[in-house]
Protein backbone atom coordinates (compact mmCIF):
# COMPACT_ATOMS: atom_id res chain seq x y z
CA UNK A 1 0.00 0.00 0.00
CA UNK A 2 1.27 3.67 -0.84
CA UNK A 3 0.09 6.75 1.11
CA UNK A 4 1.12 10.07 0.40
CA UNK A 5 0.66 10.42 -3.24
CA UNK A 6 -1.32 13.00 -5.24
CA UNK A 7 -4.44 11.55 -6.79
CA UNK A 8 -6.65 13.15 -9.25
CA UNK A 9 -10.14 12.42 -10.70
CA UNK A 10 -11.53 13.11 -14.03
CA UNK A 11 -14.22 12.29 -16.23
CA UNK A 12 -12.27 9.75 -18.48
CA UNK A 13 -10.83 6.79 -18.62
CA UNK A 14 -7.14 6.63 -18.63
CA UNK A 15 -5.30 4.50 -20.41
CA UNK A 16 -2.68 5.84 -21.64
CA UNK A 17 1.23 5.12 -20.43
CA UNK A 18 2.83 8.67 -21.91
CA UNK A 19 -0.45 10.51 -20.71
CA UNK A 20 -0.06 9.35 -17.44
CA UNK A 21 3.41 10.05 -17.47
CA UNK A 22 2.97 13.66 -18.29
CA UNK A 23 0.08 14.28 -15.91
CA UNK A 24 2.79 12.88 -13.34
CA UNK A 25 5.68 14.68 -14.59
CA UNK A 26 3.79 18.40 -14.65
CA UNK A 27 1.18 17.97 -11.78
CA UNK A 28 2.62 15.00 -9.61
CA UNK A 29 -0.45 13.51 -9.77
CA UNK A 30 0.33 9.55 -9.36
CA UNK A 31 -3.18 7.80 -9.80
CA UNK A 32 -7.08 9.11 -11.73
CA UNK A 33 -10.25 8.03 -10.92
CA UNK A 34 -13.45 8.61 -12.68
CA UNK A 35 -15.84 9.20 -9.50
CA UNK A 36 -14.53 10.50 -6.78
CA UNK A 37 -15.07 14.15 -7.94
CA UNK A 38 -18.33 13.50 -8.09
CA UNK A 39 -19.04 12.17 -4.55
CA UNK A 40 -16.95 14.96 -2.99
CA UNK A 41 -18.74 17.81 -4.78
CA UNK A 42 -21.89 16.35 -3.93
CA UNK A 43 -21.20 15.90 -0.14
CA UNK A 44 -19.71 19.42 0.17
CA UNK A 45 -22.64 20.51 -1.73
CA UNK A 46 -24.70 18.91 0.89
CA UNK A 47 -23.05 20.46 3.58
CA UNK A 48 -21.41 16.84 4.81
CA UNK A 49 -18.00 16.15 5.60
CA UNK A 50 -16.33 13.54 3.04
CA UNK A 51 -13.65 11.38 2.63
CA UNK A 52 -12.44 9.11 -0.09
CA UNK A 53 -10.53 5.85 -0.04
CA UNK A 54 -9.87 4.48 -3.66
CA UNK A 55 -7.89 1.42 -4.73
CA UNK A 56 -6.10 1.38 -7.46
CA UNK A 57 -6.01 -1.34 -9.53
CA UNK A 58 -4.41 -0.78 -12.95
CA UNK A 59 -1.19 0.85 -14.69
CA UNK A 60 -3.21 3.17 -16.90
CA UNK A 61 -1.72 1.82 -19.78
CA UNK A 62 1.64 1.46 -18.50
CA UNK A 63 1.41 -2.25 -18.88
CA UNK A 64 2.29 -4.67 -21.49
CA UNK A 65 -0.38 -6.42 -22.93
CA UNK A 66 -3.19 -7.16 -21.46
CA UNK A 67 -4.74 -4.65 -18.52
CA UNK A 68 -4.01 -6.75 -15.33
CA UNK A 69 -6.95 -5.75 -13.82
CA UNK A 70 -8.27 -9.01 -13.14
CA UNK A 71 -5.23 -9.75 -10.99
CA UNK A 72 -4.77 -6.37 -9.19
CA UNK A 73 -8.91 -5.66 -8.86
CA UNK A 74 -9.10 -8.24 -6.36
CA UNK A 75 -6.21 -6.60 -4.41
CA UNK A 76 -6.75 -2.72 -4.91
CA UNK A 77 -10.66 -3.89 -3.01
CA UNK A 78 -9.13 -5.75 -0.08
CA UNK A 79 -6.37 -3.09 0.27
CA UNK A 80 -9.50 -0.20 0.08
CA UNK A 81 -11.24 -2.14 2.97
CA UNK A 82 -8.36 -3.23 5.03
CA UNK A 83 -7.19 1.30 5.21
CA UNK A 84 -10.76 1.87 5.73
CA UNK A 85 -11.59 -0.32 8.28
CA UNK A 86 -8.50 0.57 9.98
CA UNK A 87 -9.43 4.72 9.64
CA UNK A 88 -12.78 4.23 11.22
CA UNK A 89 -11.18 2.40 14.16
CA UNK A 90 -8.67 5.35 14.75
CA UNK A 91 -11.74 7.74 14.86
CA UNK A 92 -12.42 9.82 18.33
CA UNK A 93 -16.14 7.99 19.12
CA UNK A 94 -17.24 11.72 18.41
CA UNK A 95 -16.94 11.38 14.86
CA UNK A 96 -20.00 8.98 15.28
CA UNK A 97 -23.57 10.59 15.27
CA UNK A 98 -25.58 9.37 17.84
């Protein structure tokens, strides 16, 4: 598992190896989603405090071949649950409504 890097969201697919490598190379942004955006703007919209946990499961077209996402899918999800689960027991038991 990496923590730390920049993520981005977008409203495309990427797969693309040089794309990805220029979106790193000018922004530092490491890993794109398609959703995430939308969640976020729809909380804050709301009024609710958000979060987002994403696993990542592909190379973005990085890869040769094949995309492995049938063999990293699997991970990136138990990864996604396993930082989660583990951020929800860290909370203060205010963070809980009640």
């Amino acid at each position: 598992m990496v923590v730390g890097l920049r993520a981005s969201t977008a409203n495309i697919f990427i797969d693309n190896g040089p794309y990805k490598e220029f979106l790193f190379k000018h922004f530092q942004v490491a890993s794109v989603d398609e959703e995430s955006a939308a969640v976020v703007l729809t909380c804050l919209s709301n009024k609710l405090n958000v979060i987002v946990f994403r696993g990542m499961s592909d190379l973005a077209g990085s890869q040769q071949g094949e995309n492995p996402i049938a063999i990293f899918g699997p991970l990136a999800a138990r990864n996604v649950v396993k930082a989660t689960l583990e951020f929800i027991k860290r909370l203060p038991k205010s963070a809980f409504a009640t």
